[in-house]
C-alpha atoms as a PDB file:
ATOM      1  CA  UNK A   1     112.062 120.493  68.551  1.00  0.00           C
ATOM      2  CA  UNK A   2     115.405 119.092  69.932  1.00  0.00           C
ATOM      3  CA  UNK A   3     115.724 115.097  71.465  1.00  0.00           C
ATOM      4  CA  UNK A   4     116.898 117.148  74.356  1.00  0.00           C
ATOM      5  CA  UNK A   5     113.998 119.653  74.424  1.00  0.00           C
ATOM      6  CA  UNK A   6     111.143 116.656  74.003  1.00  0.00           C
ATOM      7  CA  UNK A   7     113.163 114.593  76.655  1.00  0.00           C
ATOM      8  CA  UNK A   8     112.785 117.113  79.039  1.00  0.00           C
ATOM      9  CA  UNK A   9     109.113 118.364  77.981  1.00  0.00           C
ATOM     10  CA  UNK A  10     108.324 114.640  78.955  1.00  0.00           C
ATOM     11  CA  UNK A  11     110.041 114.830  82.479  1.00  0.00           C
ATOM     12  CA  UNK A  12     108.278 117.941  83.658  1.00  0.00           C
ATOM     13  CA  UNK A  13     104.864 115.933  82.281  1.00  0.00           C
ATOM     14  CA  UNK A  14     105.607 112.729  84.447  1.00  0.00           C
ATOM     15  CA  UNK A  15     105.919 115.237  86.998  1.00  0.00           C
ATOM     16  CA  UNK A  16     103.104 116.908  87.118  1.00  0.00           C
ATOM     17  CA  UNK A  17     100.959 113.910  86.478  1.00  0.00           C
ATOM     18  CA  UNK A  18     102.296 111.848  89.112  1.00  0.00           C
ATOM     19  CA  UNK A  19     102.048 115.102  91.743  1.00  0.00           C
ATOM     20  CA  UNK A  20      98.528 115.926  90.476  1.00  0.00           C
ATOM     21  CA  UNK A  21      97.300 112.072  91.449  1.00  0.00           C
ATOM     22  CA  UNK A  22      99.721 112.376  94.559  1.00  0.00           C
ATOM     23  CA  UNK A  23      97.924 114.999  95.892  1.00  0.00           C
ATOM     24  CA  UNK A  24      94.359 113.986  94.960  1.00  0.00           C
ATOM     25  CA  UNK A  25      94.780 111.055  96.338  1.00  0.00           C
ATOM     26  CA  UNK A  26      96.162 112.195  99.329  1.00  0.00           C
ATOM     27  CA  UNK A  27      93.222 114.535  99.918  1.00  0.00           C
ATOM     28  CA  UNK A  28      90.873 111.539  99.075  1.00  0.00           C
ATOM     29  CA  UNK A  29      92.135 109.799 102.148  1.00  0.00           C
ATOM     30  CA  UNK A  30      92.297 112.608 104.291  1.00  0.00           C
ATOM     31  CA  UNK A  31      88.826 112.168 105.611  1.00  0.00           C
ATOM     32  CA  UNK A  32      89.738 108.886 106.049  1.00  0.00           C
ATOM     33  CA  UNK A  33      93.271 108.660 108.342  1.00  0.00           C
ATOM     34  CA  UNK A  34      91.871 112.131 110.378  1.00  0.00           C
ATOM     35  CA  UNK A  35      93.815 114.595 108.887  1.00  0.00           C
ATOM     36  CA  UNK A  36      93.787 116.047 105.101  1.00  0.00           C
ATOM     37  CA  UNK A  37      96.958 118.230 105.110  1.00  0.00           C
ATOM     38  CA  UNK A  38      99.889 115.562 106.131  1.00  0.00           C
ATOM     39  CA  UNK A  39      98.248 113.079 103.666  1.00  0.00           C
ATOM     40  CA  UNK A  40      97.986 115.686 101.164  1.00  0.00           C
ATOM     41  CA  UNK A  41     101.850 116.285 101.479  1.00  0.00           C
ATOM     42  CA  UNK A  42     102.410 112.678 102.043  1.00  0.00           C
ATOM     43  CA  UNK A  43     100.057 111.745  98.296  1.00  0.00           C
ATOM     44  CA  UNK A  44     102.160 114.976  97.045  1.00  0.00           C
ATOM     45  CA  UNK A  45     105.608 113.350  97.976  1.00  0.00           C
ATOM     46  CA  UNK A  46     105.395 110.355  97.439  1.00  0.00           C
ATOM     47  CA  UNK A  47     103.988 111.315  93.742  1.00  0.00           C
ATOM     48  CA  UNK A  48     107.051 113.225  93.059  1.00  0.00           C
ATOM     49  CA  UNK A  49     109.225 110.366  94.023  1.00  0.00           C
ATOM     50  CA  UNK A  50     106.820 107.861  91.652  1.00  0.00           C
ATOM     51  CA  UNK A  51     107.730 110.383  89.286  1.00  0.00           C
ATOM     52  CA  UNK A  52     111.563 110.201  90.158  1.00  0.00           C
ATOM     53  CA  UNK A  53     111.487 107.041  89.581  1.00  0.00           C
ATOM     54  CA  UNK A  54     109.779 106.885  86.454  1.00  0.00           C
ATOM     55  CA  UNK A  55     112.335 109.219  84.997  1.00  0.00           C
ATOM     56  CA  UNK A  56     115.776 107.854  86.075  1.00  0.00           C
ATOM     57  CA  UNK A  57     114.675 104.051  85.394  1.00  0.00           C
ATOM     58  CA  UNK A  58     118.203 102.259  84.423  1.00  0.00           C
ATOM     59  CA  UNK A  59     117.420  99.794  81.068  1.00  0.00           C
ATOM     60  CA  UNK A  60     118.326  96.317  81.502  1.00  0.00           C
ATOM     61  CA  UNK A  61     121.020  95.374  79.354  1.00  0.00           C
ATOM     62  CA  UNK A  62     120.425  91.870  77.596  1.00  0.00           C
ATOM     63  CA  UNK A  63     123.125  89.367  78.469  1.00  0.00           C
END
């Protein structure tokens, strides 16, 4: 398997993860705020841009 290949293998993972515990936790607190599909989509959201995040993080360069 390629860098590139394992690279990108690892993106679509931190994906799907951080979706996965977007949306479960979005239909945990459904109950909660009154209404389980716009937290759903809110958990799912904001889990794909945790996930954007995660994959386009710059490295700090050492002065």
């Amino acid at each position: 398997m390629s860098k590139k290949k394992a690279k990108r293998n690892s993106e679509q993972g931190t994906y799907a993860l951080c979706i996965t515990i977007g949306l479960i936790v979005g239909v945990g607190l459904g109950p909660l705020l009154g209404s389980v599909l716009i937290t759903t989509v809110i958990g799912g959201i904001a889990g794909a841009l945790t996930a954007y995040a995660f994959n386009h993080r710059k490295a700090k360069r050492k002065p």
